[in-house]
N, C-alpha and C. Protein backbone atom coordinates (compact mmCIF):
# COMPACT_ATOMS: atom_id res chain seq x y z
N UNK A 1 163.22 102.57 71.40
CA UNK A 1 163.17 103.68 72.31
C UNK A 1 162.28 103.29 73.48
N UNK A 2 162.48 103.86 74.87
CA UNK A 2 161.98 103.30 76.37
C UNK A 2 161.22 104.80 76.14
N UNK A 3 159.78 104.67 76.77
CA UNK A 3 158.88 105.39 77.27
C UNK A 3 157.90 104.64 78.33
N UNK A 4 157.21 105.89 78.67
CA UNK A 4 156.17 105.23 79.91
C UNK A 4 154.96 105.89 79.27
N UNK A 5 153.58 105.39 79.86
CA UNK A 5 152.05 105.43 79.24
C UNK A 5 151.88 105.26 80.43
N UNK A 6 150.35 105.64 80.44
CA UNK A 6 149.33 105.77 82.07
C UNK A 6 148.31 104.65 81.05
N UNK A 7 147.91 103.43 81.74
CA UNK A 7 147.07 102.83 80.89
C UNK A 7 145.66 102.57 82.35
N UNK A 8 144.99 102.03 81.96
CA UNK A 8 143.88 101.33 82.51
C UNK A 8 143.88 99.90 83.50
N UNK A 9 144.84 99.31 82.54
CA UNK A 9 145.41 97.89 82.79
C UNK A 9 146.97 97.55 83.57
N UNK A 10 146.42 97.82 84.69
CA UNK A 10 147.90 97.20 85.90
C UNK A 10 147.92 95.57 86.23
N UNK A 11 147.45 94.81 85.25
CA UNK A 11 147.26 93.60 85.73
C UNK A 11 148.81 92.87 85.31
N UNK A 12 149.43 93.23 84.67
CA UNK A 12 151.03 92.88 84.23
C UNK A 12 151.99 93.74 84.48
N UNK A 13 151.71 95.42 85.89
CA UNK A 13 152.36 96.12 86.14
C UNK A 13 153.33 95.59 86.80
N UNK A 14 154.58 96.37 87.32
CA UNK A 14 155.06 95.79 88.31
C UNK A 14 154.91 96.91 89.40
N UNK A 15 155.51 96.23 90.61
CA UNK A 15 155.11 97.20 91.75
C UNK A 15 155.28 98.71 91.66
N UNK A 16 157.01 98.88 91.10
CA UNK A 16 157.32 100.26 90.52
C UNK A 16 156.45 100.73 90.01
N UNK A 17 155.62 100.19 88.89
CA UNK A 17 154.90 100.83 87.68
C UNK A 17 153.60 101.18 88.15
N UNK A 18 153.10 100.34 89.51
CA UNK A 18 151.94 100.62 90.06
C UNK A 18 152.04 102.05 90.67
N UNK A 19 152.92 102.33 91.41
CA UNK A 19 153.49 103.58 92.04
C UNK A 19 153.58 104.73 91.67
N UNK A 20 153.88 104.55 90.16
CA UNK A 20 154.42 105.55 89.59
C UNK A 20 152.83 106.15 88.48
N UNK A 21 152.06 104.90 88.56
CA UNK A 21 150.39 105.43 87.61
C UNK A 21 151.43 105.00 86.45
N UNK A 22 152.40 104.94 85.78
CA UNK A 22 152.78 104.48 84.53
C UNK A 22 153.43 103.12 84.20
N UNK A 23 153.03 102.75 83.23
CA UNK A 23 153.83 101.13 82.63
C UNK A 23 154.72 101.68 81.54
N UNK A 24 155.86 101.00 81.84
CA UNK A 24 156.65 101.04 80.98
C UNK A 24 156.62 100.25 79.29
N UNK A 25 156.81 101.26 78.49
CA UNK A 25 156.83 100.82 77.40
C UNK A 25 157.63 100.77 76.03
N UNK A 26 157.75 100.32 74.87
CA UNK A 26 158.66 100.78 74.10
C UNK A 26 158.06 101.28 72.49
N UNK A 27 158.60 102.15 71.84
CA UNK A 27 158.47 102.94 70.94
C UNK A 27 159.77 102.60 69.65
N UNK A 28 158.92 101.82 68.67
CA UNK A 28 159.19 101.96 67.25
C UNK A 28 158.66 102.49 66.02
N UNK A 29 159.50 102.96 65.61
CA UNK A 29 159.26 104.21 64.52
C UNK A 29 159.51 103.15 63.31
N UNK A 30 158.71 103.43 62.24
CA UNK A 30 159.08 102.64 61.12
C UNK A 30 159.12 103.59 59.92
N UNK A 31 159.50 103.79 58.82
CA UNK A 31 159.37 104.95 57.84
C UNK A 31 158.90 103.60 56.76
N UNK A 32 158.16 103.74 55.60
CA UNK A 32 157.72 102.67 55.22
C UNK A 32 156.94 103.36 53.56
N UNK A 33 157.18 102.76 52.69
CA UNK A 33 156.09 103.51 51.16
C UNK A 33 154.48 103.49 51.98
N UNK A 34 153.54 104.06 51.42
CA UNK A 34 152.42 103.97 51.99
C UNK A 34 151.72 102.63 51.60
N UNK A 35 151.95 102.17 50.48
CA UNK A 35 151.41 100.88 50.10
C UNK A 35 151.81 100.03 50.79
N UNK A 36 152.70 99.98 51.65
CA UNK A 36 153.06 98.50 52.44
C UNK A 36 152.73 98.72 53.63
N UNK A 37 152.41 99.80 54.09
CA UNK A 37 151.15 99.82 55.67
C UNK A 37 150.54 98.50 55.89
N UNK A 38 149.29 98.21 55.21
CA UNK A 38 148.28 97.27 55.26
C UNK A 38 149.03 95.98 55.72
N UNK A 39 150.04 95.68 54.85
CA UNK A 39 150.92 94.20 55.17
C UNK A 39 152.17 94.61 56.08
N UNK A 40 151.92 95.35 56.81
CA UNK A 40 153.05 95.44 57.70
C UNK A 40 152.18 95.07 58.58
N UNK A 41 151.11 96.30 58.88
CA UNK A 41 150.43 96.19 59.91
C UNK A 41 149.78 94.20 60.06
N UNK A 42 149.24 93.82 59.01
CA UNK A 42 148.97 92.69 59.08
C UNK A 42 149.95 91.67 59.86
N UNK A 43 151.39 91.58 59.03
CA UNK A 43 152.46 91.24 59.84
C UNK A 43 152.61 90.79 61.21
N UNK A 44 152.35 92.32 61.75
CA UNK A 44 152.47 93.14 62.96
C UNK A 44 151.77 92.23 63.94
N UNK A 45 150.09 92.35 63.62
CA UNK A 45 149.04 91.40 64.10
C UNK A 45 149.15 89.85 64.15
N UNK A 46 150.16 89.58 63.00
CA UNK A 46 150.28 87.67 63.19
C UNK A 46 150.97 87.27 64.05
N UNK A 47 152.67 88.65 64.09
CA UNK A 47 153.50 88.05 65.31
C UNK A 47 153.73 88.87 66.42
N UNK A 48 153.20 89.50 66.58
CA UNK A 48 153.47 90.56 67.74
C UNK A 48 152.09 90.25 68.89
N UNK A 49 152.85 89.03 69.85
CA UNK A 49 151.94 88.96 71.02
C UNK A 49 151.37 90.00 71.73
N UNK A 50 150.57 91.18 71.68
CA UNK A 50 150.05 91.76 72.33
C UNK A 50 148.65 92.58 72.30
N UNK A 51 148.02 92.82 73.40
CA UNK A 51 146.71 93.21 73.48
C UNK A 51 146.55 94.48 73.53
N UNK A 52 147.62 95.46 73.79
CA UNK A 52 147.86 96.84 73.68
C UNK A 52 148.87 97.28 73.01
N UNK A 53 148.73 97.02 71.36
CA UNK A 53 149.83 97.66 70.88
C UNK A 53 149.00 99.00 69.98
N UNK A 54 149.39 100.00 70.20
CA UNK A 54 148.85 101.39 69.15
C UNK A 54 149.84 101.78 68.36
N UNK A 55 149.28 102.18 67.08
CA UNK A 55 150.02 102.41 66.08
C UNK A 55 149.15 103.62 65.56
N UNK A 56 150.04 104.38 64.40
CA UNK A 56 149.38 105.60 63.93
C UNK A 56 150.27 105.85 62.27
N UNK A 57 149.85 106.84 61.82
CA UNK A 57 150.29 106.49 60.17
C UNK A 57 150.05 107.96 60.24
N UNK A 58 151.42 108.71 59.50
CA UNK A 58 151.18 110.11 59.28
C UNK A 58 152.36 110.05 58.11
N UNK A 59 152.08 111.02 57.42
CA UNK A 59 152.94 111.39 56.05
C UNK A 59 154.26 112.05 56.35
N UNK A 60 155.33 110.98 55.48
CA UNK A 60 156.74 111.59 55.67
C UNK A 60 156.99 112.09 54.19
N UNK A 61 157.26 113.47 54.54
CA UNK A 61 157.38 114.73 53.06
C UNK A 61 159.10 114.54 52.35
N UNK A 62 159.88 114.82 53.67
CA UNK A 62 161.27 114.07 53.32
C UNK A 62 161.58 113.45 54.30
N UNK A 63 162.90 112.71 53.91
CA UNK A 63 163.68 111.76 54.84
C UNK A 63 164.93 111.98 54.09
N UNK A 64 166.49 112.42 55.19
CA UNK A 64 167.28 112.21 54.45
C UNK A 64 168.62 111.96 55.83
N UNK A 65 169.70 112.31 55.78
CA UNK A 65 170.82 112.67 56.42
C UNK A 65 171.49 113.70 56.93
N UNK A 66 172.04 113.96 57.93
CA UNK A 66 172.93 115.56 58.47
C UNK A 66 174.30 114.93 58.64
């Protein structure tokens, strides 16, 4: 999923993004048991080149289909 963030750091903006106060960014959702957080997130940190990535962990009650 494409979203935009207002960050601090325009040093890899592009001109658009300077203009606009937002950098473009992208948004993945993961649904996951709670025990495999720790080694995802670890994962996450070995291959995911970046210096601003945020993540957050909240409880899924159900998950199903429509």
């Amino acid at each position: 999923m494409e979203a935009e963030a207002h960050t601090g750091d325009f040093a890899d903006a592009s001109d658009a993004e300077r203009v606009r106060g937002r950098v473009d960014r992208r948004v993945l959702w993961l649904v996951i048991r709670a025990d495999m957080k720790d080694d995802v997130l670890r994962l996450m940190r070995e291959h995911v080149d970046s210096g601003d990535l945020h993540w957050w962990s909240e409880p899924v009650l159900e998950t199903g289909r429509l």
